[in-house]
N, C-alpha and C. Protein backbone atom coordinates (compact mmCIF):
# COMPACT_ATOMS: atom_id res chain seq x y z
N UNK A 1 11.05 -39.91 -2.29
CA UNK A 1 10.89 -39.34 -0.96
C UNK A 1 11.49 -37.92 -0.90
N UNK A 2 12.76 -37.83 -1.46
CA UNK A 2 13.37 -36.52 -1.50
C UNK A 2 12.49 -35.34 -2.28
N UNK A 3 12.07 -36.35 -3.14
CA UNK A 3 11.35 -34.75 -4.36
C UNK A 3 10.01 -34.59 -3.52
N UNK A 4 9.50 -35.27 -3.12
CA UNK A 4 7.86 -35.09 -2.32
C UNK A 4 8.43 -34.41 -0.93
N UNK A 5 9.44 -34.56 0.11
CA UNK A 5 10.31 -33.33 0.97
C UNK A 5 10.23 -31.87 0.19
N UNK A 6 10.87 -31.56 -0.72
CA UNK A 6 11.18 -30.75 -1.71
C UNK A 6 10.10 -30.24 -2.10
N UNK A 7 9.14 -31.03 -2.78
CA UNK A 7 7.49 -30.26 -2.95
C UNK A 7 7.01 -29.39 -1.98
N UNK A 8 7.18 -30.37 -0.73
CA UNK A 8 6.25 -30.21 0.53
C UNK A 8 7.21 -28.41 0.88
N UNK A 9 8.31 -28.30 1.31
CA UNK A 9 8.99 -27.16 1.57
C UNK A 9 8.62 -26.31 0.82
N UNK A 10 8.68 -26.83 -0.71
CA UNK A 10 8.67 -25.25 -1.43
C UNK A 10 6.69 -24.98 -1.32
N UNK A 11 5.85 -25.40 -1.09
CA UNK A 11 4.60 -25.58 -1.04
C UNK A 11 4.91 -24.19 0.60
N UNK A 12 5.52 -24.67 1.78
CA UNK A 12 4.82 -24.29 2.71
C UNK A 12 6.00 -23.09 2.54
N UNK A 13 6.98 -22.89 2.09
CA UNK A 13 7.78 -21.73 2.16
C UNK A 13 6.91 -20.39 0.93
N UNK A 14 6.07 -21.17 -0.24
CA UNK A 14 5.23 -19.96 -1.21
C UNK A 14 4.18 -19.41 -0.19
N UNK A 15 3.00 -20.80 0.93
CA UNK A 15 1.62 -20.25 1.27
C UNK A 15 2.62 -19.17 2.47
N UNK A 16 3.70 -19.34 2.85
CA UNK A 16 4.40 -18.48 4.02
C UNK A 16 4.54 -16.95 3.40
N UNK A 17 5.07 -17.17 2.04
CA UNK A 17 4.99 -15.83 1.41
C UNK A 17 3.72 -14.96 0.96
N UNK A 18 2.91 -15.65 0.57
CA UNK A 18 1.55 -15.40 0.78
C UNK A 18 0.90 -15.24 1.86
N UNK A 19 0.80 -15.46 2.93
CA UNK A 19 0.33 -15.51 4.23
C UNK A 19 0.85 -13.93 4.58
N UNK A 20 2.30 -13.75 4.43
CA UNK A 20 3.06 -12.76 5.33
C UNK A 20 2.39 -11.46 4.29
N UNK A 21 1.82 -11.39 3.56
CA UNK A 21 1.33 -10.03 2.65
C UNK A 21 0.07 -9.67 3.22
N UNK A 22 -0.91 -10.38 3.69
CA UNK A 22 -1.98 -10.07 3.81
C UNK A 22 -2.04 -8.64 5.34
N UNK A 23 -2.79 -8.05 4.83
CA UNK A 23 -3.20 -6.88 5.82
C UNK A 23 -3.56 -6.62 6.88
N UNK A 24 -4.21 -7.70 7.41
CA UNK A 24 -5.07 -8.65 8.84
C UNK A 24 -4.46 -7.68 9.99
N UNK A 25 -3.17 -7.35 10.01
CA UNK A 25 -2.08 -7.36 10.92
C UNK A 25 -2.30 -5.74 11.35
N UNK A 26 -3.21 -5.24 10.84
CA UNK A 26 -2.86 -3.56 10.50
C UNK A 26 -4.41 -2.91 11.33
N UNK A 27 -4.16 -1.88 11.68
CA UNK A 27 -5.59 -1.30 11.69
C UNK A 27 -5.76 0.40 10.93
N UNK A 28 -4.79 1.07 10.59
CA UNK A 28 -4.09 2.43 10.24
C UNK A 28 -3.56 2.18 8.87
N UNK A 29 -3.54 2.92 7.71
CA UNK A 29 -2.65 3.11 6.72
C UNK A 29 -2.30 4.68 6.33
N UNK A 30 -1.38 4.53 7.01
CA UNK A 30 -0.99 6.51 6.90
C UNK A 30 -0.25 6.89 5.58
N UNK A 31 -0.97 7.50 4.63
CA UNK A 31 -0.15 7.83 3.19
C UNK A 31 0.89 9.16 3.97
N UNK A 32 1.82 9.07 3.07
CA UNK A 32 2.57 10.02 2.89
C UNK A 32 2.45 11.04 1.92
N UNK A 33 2.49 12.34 1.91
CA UNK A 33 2.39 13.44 1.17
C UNK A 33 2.92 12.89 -0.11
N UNK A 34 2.00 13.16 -1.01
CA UNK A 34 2.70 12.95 -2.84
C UNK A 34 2.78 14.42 -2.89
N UNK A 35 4.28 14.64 -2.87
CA UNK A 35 4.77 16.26 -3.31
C UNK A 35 5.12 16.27 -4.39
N UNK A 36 4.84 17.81 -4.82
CA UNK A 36 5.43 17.99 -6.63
C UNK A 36 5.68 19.42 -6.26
N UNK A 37 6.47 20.30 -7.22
CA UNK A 37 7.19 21.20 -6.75
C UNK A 37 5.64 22.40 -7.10
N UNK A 38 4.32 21.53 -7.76
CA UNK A 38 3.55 22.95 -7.62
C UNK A 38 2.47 22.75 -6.36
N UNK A 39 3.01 21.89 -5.73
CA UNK A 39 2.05 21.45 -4.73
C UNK A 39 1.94 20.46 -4.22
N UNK A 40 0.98 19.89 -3.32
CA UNK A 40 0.75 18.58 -2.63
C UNK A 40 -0.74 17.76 -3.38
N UNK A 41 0.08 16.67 -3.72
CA UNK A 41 -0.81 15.57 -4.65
C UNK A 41 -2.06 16.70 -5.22
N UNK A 42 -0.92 17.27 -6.24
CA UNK A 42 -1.94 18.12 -7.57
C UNK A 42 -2.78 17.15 -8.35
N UNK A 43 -2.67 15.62 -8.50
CA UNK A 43 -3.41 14.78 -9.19
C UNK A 43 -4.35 14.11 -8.41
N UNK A 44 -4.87 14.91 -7.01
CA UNK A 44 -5.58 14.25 -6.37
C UNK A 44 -6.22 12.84 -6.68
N UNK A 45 -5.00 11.68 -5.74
CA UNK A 45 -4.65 10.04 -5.74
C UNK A 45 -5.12 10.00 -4.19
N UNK A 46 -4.68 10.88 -3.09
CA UNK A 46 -4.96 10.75 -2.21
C UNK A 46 -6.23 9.95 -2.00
N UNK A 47 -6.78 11.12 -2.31
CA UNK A 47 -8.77 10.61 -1.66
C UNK A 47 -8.96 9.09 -2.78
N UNK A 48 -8.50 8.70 -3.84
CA UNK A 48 -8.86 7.50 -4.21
C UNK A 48 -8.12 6.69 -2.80
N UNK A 49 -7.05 6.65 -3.17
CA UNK A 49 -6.63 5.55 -1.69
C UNK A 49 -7.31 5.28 -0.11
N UNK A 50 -7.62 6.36 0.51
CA UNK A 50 -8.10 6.57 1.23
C UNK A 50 -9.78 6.16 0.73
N UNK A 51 -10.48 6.24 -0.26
CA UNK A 51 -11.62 5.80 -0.21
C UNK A 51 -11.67 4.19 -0.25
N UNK A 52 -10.76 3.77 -0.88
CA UNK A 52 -10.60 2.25 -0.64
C UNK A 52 -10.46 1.91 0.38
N UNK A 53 -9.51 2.38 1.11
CA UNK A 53 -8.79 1.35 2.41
C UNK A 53 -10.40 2.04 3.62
N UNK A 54 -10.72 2.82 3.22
CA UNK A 54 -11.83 3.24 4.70
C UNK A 54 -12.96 2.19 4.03
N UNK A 55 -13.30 1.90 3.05
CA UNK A 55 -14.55 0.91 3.02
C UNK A 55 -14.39 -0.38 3.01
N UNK A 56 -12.58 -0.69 2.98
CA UNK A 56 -12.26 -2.04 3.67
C UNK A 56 -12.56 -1.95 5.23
N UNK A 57 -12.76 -0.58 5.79
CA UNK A 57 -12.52 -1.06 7.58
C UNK A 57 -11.18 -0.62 7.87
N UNK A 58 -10.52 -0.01 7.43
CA UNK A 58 -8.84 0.46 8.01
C UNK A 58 -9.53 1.92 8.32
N UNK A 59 -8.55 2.49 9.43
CA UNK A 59 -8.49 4.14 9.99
C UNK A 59 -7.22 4.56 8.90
N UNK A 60 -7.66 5.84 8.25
CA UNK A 60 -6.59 6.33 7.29
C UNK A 60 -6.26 7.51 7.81
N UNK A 61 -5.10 8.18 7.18
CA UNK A 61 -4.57 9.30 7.61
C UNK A 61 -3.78 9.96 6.62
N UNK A 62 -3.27 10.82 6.42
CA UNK A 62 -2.01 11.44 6.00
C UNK A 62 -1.62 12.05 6.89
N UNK A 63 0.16 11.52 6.62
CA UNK A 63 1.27 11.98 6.84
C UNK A 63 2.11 12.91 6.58
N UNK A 64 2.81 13.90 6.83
CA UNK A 64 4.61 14.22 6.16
C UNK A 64 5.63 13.32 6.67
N UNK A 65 6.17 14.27 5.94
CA UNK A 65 8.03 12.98 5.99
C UNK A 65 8.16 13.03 6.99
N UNK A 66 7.96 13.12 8.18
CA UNK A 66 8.42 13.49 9.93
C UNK A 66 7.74 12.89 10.25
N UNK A 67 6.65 12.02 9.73
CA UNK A 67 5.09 11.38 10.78
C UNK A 67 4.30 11.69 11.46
N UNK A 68 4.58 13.27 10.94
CA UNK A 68 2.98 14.36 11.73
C UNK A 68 1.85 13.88 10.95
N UNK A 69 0.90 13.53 12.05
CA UNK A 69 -0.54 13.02 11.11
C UNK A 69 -1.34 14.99 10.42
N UNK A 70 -1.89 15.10 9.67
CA UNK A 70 -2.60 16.27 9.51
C UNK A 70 -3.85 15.91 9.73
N UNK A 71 -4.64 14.25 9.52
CA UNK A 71 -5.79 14.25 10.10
C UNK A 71 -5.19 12.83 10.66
N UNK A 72 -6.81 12.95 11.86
CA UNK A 72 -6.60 11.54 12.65
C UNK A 72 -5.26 11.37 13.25
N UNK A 73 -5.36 10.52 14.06
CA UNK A 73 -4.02 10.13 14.56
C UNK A 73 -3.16 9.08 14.24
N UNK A 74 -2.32 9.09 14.91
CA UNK A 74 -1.04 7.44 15.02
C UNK A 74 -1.80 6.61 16.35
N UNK A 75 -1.95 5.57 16.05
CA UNK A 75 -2.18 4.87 17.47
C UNK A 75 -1.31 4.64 18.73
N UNK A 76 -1.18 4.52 19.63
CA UNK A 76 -0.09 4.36 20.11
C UNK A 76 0.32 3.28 20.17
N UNK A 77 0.31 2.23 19.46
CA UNK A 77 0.63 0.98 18.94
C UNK A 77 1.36 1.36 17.47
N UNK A 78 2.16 1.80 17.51
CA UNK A 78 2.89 2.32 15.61
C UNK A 78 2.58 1.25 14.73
N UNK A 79 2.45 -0.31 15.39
CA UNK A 79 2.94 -1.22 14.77
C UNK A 79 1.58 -1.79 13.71
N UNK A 80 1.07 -0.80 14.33
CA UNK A 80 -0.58 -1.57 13.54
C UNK A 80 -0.47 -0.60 12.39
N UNK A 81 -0.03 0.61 12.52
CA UNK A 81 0.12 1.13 11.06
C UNK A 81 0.89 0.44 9.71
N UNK A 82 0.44 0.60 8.57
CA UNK A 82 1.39 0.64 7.91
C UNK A 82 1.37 1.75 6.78
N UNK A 83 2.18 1.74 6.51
CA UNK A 83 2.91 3.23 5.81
C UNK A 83 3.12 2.94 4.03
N UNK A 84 2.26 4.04 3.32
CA UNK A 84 2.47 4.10 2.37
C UNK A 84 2.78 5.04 1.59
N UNK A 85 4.07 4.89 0.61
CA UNK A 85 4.62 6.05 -0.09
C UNK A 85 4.16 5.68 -1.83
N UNK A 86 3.76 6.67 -2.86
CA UNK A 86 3.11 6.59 -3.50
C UNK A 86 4.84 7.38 -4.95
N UNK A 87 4.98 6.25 -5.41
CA UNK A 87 5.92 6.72 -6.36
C UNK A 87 5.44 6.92 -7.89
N UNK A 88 5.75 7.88 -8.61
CA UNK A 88 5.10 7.89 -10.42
C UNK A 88 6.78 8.11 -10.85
N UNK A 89 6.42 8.15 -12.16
CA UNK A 89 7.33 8.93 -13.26
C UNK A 89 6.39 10.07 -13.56
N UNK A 90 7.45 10.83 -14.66
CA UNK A 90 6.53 11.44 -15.78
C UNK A 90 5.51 10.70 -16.25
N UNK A 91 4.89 12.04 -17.11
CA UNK A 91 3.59 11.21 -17.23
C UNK A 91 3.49 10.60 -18.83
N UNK A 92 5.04 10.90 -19.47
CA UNK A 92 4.70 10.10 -20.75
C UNK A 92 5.34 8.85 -20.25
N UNK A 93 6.14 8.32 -18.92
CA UNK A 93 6.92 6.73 -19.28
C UNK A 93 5.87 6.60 -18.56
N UNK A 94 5.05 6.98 -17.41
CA UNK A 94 3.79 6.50 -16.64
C UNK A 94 3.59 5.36 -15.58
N UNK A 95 5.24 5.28 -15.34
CA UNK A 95 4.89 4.20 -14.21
C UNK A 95 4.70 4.56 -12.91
N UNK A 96 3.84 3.81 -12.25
CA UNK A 96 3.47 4.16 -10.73
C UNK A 96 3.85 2.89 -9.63
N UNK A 97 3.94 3.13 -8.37
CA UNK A 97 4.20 2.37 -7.43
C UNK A 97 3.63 2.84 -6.04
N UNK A 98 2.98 1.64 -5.27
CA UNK A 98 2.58 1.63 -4.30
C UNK A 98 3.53 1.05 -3.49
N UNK A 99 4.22 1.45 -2.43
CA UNK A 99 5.19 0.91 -1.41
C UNK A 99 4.78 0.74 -0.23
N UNK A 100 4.30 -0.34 0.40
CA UNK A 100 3.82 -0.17 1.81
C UNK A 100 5.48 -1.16 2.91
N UNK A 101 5.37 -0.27 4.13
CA UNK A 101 5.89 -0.57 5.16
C UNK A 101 5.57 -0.27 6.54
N UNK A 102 6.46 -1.32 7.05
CA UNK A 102 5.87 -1.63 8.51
C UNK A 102 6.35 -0.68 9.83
N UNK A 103 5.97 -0.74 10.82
CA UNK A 103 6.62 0.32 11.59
C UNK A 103 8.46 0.07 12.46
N UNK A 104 8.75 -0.91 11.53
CA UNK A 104 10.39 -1.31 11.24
C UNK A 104 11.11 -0.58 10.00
N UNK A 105 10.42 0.19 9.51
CA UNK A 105 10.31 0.66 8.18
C UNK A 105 10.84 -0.61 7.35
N UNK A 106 10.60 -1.65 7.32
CA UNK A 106 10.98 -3.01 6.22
C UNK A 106 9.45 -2.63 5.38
N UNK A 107 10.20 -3.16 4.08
CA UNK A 107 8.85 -2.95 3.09
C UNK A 107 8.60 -4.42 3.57
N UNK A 108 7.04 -4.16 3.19
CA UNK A 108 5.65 -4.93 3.45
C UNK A 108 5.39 -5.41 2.29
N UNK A 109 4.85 -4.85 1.23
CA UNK A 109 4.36 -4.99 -0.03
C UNK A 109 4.66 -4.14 -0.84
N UNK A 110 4.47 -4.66 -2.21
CA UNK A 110 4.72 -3.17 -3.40
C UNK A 110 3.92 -3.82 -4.39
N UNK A 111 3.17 -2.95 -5.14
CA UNK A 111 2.21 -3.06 -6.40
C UNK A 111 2.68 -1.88 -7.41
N UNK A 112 3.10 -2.39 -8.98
CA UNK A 112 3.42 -1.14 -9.55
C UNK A 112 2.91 -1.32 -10.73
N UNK A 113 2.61 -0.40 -11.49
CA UNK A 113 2.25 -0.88 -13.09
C UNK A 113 3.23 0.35 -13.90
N UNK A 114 3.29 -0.32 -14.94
CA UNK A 114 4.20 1.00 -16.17
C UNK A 114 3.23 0.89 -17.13
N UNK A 115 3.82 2.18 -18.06
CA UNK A 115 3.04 2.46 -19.31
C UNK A 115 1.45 2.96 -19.28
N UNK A 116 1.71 3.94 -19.60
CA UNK A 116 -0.02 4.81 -19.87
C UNK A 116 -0.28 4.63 -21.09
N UNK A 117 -2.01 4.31 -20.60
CA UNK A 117 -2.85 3.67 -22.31
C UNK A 117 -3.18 4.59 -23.02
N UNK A 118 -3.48 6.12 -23.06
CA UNK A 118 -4.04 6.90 -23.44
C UNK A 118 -3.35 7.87 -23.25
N UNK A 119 -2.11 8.40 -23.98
CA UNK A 119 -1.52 9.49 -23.84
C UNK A 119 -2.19 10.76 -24.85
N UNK A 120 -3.56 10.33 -24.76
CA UNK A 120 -4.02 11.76 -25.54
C UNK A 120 -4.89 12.29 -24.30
N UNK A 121 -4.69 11.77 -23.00
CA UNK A 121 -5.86 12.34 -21.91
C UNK A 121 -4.79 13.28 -21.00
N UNK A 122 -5.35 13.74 -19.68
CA UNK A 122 -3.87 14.75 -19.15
C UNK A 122 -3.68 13.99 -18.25
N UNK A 123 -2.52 14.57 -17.91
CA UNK A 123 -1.93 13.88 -17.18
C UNK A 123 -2.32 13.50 -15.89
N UNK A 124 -3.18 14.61 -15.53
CA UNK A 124 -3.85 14.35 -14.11
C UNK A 124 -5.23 13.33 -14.23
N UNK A 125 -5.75 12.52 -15.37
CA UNK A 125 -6.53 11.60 -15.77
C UNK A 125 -5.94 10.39 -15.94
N UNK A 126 -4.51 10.57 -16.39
CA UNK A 126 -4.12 9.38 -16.53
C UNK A 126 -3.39 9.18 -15.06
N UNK A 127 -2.71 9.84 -14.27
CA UNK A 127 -2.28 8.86 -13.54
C UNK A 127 -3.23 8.39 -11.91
N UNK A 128 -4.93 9.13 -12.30
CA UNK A 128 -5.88 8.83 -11.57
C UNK A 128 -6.33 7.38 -11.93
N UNK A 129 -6.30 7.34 -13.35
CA UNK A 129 -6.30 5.72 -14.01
C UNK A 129 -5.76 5.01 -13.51
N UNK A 130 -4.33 5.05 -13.55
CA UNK A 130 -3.15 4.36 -13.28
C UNK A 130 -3.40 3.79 -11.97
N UNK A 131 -3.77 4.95 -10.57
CA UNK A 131 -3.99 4.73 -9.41
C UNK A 131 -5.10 3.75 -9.36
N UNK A 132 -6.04 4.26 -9.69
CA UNK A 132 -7.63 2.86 -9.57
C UNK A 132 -7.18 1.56 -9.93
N UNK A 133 -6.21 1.52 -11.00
CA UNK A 133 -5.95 0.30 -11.82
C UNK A 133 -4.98 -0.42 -10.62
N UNK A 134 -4.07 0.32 -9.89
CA UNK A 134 -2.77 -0.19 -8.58
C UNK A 134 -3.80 -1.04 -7.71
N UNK A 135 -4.99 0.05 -7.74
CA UNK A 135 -6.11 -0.15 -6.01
C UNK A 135 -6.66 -1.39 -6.33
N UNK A 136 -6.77 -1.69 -7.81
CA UNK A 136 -7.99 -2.97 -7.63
C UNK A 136 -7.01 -4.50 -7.16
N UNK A 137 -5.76 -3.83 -8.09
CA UNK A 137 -4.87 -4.86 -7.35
C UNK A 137 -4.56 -4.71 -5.53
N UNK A 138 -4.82 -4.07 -5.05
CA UNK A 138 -4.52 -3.47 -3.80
C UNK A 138 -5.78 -4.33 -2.86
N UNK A 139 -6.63 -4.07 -3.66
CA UNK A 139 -7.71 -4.43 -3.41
C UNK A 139 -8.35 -6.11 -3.24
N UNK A 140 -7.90 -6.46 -4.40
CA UNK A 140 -8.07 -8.11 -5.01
C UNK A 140 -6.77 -8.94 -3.97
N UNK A 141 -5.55 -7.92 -3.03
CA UNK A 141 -5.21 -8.58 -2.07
C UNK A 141 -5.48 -8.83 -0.38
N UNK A 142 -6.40 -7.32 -0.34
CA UNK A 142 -7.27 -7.06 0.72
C UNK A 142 -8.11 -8.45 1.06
N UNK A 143 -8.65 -8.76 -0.02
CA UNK A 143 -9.63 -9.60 0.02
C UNK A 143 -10.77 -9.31 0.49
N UNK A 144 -11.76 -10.30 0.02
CA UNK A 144 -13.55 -9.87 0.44
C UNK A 144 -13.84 -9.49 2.12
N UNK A 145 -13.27 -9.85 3.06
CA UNK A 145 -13.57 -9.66 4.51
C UNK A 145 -12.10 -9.42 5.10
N UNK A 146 -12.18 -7.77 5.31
CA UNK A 146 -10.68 -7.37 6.09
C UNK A 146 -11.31 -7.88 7.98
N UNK A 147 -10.33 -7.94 8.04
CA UNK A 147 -10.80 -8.40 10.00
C UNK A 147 -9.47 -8.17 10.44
N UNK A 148 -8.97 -7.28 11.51
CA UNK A 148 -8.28 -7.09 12.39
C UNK A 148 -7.75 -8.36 13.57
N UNK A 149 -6.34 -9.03 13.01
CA UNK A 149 -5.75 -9.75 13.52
C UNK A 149 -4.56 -9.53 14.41
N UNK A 150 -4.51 -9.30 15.65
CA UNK A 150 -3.55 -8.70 16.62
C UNK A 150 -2.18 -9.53 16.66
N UNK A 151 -2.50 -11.08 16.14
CA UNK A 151 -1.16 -12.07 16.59
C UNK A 151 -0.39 -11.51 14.91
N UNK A 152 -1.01 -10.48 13.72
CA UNK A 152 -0.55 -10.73 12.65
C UNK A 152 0.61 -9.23 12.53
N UNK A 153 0.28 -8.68 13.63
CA UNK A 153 0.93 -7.01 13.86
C UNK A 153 2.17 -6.79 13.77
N UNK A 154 3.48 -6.62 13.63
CA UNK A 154 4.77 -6.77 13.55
C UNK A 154 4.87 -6.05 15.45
N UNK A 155 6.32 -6.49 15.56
CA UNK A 155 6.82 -6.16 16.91
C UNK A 155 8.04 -5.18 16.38
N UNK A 156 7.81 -4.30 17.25
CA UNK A 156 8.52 -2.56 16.61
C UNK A 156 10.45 -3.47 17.40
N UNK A 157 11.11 -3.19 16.06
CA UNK A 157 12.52 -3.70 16.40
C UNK A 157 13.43 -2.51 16.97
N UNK A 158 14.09 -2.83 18.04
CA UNK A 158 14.99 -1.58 18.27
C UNK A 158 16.16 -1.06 17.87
């Protein structure tokens, strides 16, 4: 009886952790500026991200560090956004990270991969790779039918 209790908990405490990732909850994903000291996202990653999340059905945007949109807006619901900051290394250790958070700033999700396969390509090829390779995972959690769920939205904490 105890171990079938025990099953049953750890069963509904994993589909809880699974449940709480999904995107449903969102209608906005505002990237944040990928800065480098010769510019703003010189490896143009942007427009991959943004081409994903707009043919799931999300409103995209970019951000700066202050939360000025440069296109599109913030809703006036913050809470339907969620916020993503886009982390690399160099481009010989090659790891990348997707960080998403909520408008509590609590992280939401993170997807990262290390190691580049092809260090004879440049750098601005490989970590466009790297990015497609984050998205499909990004993607494969989206799932086949995004649909806008209002009870799934976080409540902005004060």
């Amino acid at each position: 009886m105890k171990r079938t209790l025990f099953t049953l908990a750890l069963l509904v405490s994993f589909s809880q952790s699974i449940y709480s990732q999904k995107f449903d909850g969102f209608t906005h994903i505002a990237i944040y500026d990928i800065d480098y000291q010769s510019g703003v996202d010189v490896y143009e990653l942007t427009p991959l991200i943004i081409d994903l999340f707009e043919k799931k059905g999300f409103e995209t945007l970019r951000i700066d560090k202050d939360y000025n949109p440069y296109d599109g807006y913030l809703p006036n619901n913050l809470c339907q956004v969620l916020f993503l900051e886009v982390y690399h290394s160099t481009y010989v250790t090659g790891s990348m990270s997707l960080e998403f958070s909520d408008c509590n700033e609590k992280p939401f999700t993170k997807f990262s991969d290390s190691g580049i396969k092809n260090l004879s390509v440049t750098p601005k090829h490989g970590f466009r790779g790297k990015m497609k390779s984050l998205l499909k995972k990004v993607k494969k959690k989206i799932g086949r039918k995004y649909k806008f769920n209002s009870s799934r939205t976080p409540i902005l904490q004060n």
